[in-house]
C-alpha atoms as a PDB file:
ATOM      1  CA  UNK A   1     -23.804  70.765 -87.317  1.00  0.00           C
ATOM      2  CA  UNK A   2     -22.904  74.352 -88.287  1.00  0.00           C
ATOM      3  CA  UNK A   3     -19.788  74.558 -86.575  1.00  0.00           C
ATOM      4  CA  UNK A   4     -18.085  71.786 -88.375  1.00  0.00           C
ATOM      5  CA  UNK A   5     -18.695  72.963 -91.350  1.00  0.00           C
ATOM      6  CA  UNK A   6     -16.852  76.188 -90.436  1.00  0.00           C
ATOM      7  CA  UNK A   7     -14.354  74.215 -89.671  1.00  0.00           C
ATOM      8  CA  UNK A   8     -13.977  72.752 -92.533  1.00  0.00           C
ATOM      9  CA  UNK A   9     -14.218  75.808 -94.805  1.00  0.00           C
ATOM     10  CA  UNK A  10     -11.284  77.637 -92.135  1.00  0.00           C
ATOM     11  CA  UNK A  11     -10.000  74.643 -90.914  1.00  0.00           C
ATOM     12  CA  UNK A  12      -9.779  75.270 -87.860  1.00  0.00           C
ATOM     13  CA  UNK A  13     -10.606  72.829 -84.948  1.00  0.00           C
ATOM     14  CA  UNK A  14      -9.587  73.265 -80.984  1.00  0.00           C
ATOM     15  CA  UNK A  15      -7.867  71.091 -79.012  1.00  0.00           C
ATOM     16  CA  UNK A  16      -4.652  69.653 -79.264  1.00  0.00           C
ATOM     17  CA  UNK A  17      -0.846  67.877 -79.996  1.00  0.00           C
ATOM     18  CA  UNK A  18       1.388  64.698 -80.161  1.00  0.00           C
ATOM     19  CA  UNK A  19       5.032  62.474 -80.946  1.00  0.00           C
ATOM     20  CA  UNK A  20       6.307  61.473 -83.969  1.00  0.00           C
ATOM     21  CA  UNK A  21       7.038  58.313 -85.737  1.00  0.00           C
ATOM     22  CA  UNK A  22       9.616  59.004 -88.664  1.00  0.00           C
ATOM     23  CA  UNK A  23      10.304  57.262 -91.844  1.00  0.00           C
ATOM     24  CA  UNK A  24      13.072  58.202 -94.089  1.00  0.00           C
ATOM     25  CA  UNK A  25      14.313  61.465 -91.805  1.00  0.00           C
ATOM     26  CA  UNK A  26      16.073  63.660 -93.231  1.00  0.00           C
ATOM     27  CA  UNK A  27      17.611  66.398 -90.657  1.00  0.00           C
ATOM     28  CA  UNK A  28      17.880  69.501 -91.027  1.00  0.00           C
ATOM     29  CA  UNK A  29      20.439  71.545 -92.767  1.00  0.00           C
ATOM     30  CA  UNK A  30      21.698  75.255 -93.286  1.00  0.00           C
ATOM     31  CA  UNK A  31      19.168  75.687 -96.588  1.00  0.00           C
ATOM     32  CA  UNK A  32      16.142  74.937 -93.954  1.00  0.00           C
ATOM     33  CA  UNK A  33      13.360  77.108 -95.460  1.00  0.00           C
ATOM     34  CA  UNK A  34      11.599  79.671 -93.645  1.00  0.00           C
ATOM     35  CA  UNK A  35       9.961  77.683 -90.834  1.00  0.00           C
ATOM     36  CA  UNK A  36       6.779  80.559 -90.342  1.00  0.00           C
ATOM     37  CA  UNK A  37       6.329  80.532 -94.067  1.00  0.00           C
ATOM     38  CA  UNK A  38       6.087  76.549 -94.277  1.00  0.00           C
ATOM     39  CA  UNK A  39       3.484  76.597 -91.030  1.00  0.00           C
ATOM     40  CA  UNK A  40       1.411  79.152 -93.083  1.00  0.00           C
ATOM     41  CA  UNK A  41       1.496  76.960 -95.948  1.00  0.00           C
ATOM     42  CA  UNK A  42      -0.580  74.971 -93.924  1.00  0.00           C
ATOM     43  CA  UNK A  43      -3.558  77.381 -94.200  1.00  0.00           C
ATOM     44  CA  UNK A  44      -3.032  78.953 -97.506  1.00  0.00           C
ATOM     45  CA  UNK A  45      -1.676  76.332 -99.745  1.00  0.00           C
ATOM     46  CA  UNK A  46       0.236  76.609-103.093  1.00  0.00           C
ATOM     47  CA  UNK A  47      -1.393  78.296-106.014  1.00  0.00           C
ATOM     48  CA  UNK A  48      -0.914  75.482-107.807  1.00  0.00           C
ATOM     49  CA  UNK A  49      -3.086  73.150-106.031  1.00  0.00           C
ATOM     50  CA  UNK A  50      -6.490  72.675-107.664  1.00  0.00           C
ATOM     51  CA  UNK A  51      -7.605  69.433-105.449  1.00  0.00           C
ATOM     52  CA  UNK A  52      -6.539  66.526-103.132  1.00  0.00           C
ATOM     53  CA  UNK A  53      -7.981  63.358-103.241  1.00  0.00           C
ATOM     54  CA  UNK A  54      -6.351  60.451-100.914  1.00  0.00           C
ATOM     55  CA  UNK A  55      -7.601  58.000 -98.009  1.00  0.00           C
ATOM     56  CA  UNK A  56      -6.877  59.130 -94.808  1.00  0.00           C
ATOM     57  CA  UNK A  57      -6.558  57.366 -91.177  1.00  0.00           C
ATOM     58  CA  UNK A  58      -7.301  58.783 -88.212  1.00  0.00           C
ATOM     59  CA  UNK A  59      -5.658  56.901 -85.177  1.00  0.00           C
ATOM     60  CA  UNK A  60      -6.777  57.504 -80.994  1.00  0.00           C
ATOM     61  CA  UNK A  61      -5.057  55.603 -78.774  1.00  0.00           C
ATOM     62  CA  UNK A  62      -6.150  55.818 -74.938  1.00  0.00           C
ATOM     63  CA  UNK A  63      -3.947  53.438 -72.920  1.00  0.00           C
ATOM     64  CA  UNK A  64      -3.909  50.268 -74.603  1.00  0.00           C
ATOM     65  CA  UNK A  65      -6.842  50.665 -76.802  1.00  0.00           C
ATOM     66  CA  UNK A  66      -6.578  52.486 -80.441  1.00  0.00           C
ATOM     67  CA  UNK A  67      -9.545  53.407 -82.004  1.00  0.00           C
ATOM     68  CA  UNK A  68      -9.386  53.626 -86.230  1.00  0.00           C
ATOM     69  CA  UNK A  69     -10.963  55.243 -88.798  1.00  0.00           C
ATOM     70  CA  UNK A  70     -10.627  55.408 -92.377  1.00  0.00           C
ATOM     71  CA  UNK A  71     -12.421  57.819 -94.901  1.00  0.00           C
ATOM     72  CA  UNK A  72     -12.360  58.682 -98.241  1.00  0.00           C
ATOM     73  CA  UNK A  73     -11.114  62.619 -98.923  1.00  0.00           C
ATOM     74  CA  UNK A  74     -12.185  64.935-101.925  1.00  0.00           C
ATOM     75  CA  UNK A  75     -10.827  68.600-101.774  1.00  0.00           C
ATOM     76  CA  UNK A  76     -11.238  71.951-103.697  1.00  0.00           C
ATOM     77  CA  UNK A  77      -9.571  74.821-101.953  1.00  0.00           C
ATOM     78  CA  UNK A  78     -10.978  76.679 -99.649  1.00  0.00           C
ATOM     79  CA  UNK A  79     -14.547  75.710 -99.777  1.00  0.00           C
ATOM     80  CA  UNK A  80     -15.537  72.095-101.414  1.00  0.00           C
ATOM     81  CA  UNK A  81     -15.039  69.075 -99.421  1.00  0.00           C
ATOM     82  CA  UNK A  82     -16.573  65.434 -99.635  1.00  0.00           C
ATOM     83  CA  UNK A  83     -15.433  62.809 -97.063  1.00  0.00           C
ATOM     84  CA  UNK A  84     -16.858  59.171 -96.799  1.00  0.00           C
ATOM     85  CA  UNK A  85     -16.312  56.546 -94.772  1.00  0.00           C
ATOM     86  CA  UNK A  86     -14.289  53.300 -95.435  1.00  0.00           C
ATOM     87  CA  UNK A  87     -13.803  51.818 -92.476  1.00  0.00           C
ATOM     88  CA  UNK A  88     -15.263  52.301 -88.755  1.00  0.00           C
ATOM     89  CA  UNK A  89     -15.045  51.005 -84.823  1.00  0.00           C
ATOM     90  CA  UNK A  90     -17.430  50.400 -82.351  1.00  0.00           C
ATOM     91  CA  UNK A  91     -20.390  52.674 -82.079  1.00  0.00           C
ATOM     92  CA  UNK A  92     -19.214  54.858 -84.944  1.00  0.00           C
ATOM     93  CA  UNK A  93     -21.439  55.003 -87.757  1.00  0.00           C
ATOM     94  CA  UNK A  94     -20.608  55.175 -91.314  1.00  0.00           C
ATOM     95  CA  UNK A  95     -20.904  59.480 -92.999  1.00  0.00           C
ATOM     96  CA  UNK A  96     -21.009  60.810 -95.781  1.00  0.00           C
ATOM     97  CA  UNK A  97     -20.173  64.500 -96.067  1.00  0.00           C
ATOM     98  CA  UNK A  98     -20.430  66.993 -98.409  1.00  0.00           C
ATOM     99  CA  UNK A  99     -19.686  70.853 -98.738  1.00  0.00           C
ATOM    100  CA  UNK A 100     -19.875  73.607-101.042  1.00  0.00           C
ATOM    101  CA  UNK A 101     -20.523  77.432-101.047  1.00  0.00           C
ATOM    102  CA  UNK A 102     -24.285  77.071-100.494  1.00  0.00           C
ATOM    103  CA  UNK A 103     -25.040  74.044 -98.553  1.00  0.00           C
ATOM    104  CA  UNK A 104     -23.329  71.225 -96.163  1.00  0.00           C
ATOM    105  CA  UNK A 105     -25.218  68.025 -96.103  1.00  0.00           C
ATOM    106  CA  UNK A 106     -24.480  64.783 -93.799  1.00  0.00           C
ATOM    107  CA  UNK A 107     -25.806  61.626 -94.958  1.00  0.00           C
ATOM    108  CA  UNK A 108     -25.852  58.307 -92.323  1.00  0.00           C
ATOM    109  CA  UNK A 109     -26.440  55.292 -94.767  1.00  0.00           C
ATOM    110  CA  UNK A 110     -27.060  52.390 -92.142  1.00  0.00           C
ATOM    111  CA  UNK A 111     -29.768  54.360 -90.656  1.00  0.00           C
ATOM    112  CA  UNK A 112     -30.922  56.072 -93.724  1.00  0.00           C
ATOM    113  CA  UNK A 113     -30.749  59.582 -92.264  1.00  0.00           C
ATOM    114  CA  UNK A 114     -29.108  62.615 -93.480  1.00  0.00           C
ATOM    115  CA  UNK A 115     -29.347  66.402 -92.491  1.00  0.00           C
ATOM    116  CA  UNK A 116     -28.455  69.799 -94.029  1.00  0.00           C
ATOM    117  CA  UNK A 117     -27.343  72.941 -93.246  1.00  0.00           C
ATOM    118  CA  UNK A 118     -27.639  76.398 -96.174  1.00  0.00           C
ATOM    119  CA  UNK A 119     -25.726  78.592 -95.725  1.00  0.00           C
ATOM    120  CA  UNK A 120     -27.658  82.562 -95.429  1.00  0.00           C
ATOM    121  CA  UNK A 121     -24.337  83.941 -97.917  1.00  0.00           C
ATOM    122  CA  UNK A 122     -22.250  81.308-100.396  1.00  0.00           C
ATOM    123  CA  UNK A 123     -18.818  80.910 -99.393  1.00  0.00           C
ATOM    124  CA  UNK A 124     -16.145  82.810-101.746  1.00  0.00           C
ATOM    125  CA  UNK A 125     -12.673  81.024-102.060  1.00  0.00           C
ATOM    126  CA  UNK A 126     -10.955  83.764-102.029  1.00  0.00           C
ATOM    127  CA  UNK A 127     -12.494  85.419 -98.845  1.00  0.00           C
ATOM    128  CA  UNK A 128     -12.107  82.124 -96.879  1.00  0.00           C
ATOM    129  CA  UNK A 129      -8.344  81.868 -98.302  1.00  0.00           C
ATOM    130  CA  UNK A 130      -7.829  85.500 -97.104  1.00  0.00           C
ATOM    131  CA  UNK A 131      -9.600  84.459 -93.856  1.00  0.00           C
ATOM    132  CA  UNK A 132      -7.018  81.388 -93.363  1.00  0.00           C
ATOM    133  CA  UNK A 133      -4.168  83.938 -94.012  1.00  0.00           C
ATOM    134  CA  UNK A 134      -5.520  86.041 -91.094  1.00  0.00           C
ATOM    135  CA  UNK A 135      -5.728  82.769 -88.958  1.00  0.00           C
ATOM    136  CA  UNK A 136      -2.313  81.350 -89.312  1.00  0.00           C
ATOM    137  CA  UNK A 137      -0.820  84.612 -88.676  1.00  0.00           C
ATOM    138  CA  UNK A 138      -2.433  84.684 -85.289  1.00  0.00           C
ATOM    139  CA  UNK A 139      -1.741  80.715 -84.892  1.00  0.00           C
ATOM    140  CA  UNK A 140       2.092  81.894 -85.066  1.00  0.00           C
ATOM    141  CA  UNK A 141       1.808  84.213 -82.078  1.00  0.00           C
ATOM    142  CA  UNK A 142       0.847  81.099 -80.066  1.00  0.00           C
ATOM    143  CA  UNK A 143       3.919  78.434 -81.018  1.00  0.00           C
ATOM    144  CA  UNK A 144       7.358  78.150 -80.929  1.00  0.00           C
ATOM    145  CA  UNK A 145       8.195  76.182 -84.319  1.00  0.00           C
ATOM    146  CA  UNK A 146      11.454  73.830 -84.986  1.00  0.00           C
ATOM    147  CA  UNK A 147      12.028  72.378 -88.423  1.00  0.00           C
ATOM    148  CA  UNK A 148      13.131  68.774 -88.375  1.00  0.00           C
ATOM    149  CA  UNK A 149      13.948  68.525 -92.014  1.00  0.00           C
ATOM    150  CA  UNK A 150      11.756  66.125 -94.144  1.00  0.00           C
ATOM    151  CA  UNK A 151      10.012  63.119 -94.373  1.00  0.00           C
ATOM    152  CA  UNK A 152       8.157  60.697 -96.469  1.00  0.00           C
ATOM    153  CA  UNK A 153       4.151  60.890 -96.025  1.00  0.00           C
ATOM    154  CA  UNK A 154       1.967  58.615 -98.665  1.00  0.00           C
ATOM    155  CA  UNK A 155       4.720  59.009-100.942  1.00  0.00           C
ATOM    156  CA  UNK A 156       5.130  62.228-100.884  1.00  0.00           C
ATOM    157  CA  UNK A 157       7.856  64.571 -99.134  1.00  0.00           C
ATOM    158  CA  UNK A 158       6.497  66.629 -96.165  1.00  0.00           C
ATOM    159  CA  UNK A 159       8.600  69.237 -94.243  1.00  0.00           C
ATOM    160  CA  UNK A 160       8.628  67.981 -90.745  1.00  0.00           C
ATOM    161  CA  UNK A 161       7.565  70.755 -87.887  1.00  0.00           C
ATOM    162  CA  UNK A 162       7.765  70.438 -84.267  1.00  0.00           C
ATOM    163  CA  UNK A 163       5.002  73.086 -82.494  1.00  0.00           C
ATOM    164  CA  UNK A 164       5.419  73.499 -79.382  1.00  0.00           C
ATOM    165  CA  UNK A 165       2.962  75.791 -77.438  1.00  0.00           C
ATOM    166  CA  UNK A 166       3.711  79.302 -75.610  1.00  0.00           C
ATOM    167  CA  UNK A 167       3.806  79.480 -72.050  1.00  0.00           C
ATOM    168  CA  UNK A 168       1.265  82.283 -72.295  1.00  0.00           C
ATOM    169  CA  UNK A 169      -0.692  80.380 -74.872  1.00  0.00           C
ATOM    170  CA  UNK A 170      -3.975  78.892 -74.076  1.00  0.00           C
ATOM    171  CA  UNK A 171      -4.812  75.627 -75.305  1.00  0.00           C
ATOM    172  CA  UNK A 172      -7.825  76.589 -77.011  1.00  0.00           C
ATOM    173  CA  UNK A 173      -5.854  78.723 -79.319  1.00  0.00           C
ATOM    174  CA  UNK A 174      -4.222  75.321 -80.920  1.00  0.00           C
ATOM    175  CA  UNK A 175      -5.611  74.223 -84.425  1.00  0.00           C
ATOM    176  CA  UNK A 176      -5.635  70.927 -86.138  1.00  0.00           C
ATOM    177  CA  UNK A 177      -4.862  70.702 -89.973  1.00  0.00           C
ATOM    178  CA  UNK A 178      -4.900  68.027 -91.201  1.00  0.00           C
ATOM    179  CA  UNK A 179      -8.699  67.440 -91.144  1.00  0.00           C
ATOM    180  CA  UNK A 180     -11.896  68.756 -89.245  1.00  0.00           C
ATOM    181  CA  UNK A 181     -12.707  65.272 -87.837  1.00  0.00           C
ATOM    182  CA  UNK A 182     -13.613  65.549 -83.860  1.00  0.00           C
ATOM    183  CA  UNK A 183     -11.784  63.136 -82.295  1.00  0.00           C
ATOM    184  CA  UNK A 184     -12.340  62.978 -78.903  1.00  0.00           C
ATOM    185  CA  UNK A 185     -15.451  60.798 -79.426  1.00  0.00           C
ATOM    186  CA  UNK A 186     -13.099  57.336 -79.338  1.00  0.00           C
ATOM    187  CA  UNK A 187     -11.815  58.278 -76.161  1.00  0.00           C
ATOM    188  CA  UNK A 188     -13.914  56.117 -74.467  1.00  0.00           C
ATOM    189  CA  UNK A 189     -12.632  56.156 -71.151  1.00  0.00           C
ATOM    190  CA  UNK A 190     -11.858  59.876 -70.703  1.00  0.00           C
ATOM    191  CA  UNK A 191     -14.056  61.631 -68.331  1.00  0.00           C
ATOM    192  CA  UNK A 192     -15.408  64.950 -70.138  1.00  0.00           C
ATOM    193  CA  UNK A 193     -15.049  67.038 -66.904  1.00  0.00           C
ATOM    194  CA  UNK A 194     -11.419  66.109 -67.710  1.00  0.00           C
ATOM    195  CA  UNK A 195      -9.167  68.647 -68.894  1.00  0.00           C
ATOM    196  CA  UNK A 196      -6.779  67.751 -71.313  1.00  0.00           C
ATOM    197  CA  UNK A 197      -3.514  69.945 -71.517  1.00  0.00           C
ATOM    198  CA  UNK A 198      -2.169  69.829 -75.441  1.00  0.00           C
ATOM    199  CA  UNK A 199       1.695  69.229 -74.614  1.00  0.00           C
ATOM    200  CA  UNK A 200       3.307  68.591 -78.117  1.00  0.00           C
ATOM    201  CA  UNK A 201       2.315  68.984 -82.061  1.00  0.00           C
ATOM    202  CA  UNK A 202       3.866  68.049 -84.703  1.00  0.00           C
ATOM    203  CA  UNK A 203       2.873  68.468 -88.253  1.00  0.00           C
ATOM    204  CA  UNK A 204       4.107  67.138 -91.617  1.00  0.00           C
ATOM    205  CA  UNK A 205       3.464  69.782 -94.997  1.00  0.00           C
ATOM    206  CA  UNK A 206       3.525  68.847 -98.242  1.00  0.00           C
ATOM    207  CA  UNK A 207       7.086  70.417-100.222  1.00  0.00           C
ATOM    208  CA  UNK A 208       5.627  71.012-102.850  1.00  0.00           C
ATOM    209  CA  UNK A 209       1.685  71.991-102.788  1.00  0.00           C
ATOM    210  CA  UNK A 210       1.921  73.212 -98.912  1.00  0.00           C
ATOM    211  CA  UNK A 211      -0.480  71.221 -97.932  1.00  0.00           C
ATOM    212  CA  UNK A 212      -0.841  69.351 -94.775  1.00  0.00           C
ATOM    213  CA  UNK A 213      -0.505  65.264 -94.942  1.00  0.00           C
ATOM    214  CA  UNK A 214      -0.083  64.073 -91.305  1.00  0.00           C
ATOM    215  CA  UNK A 215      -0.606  65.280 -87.968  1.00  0.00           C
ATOM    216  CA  UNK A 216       0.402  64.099 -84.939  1.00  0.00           C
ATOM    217  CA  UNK A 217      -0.866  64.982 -81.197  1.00  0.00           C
ATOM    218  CA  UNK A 218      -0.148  64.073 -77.538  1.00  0.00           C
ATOM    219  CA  UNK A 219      -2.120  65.648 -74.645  1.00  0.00           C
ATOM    220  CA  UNK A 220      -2.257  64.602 -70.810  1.00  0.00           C
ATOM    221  CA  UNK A 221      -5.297  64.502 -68.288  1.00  0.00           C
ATOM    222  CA  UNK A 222      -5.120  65.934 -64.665  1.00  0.00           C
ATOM    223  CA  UNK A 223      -3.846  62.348 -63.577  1.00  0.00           C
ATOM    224  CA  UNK A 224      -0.942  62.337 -65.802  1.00  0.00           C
ATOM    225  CA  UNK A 225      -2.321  60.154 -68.547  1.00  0.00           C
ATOM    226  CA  UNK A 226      -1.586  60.395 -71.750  1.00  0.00           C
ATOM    227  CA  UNK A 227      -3.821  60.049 -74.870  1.00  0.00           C
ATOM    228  CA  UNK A 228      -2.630  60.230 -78.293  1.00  0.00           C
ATOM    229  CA  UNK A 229      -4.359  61.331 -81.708  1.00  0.00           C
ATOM    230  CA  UNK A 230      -2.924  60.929 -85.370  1.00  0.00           C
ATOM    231  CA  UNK A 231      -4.487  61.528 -88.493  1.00  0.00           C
ATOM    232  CA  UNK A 232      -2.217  61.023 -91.639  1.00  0.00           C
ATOM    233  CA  UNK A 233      -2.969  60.519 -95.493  1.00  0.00           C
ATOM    234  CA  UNK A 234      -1.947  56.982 -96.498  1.00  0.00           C
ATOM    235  CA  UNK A 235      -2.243  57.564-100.146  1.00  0.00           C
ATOM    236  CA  UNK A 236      -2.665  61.280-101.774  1.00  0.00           C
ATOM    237  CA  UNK A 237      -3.200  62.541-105.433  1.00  0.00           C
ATOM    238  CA  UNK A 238      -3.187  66.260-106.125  1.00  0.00           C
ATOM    239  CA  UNK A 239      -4.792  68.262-109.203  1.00  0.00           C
ATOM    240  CA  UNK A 240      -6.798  65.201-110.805  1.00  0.00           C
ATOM    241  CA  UNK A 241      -9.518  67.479-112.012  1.00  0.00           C
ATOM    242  CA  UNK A 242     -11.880  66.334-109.980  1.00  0.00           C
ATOM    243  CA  UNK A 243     -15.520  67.994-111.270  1.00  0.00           C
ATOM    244  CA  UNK A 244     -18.432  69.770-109.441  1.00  0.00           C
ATOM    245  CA  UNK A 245     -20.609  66.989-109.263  1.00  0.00           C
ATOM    246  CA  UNK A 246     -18.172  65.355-106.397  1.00  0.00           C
ATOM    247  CA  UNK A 247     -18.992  68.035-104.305  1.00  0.00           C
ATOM    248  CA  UNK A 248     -22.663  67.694-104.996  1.00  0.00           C
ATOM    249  CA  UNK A 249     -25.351  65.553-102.684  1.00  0.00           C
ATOM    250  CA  UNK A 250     -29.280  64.343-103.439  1.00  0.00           C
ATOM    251  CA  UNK A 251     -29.999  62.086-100.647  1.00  0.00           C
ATOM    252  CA  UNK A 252     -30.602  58.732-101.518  1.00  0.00           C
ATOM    253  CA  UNK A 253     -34.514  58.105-101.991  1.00  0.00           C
ATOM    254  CA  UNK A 254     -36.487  56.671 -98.677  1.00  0.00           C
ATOM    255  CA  UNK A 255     -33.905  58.623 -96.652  1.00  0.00           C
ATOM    256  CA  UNK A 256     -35.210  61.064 -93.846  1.00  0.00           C
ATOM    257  CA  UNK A 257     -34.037  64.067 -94.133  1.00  0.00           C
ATOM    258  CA  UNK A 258     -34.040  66.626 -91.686  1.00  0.00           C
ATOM    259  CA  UNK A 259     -32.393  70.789 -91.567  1.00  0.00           C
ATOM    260  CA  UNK A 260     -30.463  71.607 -89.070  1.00  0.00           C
END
């Protein structure tokens, strides 16, 4: 369990890319801003933004199957997060997650199970913000960017970015931002031996808190196939002054609880 909750904390998450669908496009013009400083907006947000609270989808399509997922969202930048599940497929069960400087707990209500993980040092905000810094400016050395102009995204406007990977990039290098959620679980009919080349990226930023709202991914198997991830904010609220105890957990009573 450790891992994810680094990536939450960085966000940072390998793998990767995909094509867009566009509402109210607006192309680009000569005052484009500075495309490298709106994809490292994407890591080290406005200083403005105190939270983010919004439902989120995250969409898998693998040939003519999509597999959805919706989940609550509660964020305090860089280090407390609080998803929860609203709606699930299949085999997928129903989390609850929660993480702060100390501890990252993650509760399973149908089966009454949850598990923790303490951290041996507390997270700082600002360490972790100066640690994002670092990350997108290596991310840059991997992408060629193109901005596309702007978009609507929950109701919000969101620059538009096209990334497209280096030829001398490797795959693994590729982050997604918009959440930590691992994805390639609904792709049901993927063979993990498979490897799965990211071939495009695109990612939508909020204008005015730099904060990520959508991202989109393609990526093809050795066969040619391609499978498709998106996970986008549907509806979004920023600075709502949301308080410490959202980012707190005490597992319900009966539940078995186990560290990890």
């Amino acid at each position: 369990m450790a891992p994810r909750r680094l990536a939450a904390v960085l966000g940072l998450l390998v793998l990767v890319v995909l094509a867009s669908g566009c509402i109210a496009f607006e192309p680009p013009s000569d005052d484009d801003p500075d495309v490298e400083a709106v994809f490292e907006g994407a890591f080290v947000h406005n200083d403005d933004l105190e939270d983010v609270s919004g439902e989120r989808v995250s969409e898998v399509t693998d040939g003519n199957h999509t597999h959805t997922s919706v989940e609550q969202v509660y964020e305090r930048p860089y280090v407390d997060y609080r998803t929860e599940s609203l709606e699930t497929e299949g085999e997928e069960e129903a989390e609850i997650y929660v993480s702060n400087a100390t501890v990252s707990w993650w509760y399973y209500p149908d089966s009454e199970w949850a598990t923790y993980f303490e951290d041996d040092e507390s997270f700082d905000s600002d360490d972790v913000r100066s640690a994002r810094a670092e990350m997108a400016d290596r991310q840059l050395d991997l992408y060629d960017l193109e901005y596309r102009g702007t978009e609507q995204v929950a109701d919000r406007e969101a620059h538009v970015l096209d990334v497209e990977i280096k030829d001398e990039a490797v795959e693994e290098g590729v982050s997604v931002l918009v959440g930590d959620t691992e994805y390639v679980y609904a792709l049901e009919t993927v063979d993990p031996s498979d490897e799965l080349e990211a071939v495009e990226q695109t990612i939508w930023i909020d204008v005015e808190y730099d904060y990520p709202l959508k991202e989109q991914l393609i990526f093809e198997g050795p066969d040619g196939d391609r499978h498709s991830w998106t996970e986008r904010f549907e509806t979004v609220t920023f600075n709502s002054g949301l308080e410490d105890e959202r980012f707190a957990f005490e597992p319900p009573e009966n539940t078995t609880v186990d560290e990890s």
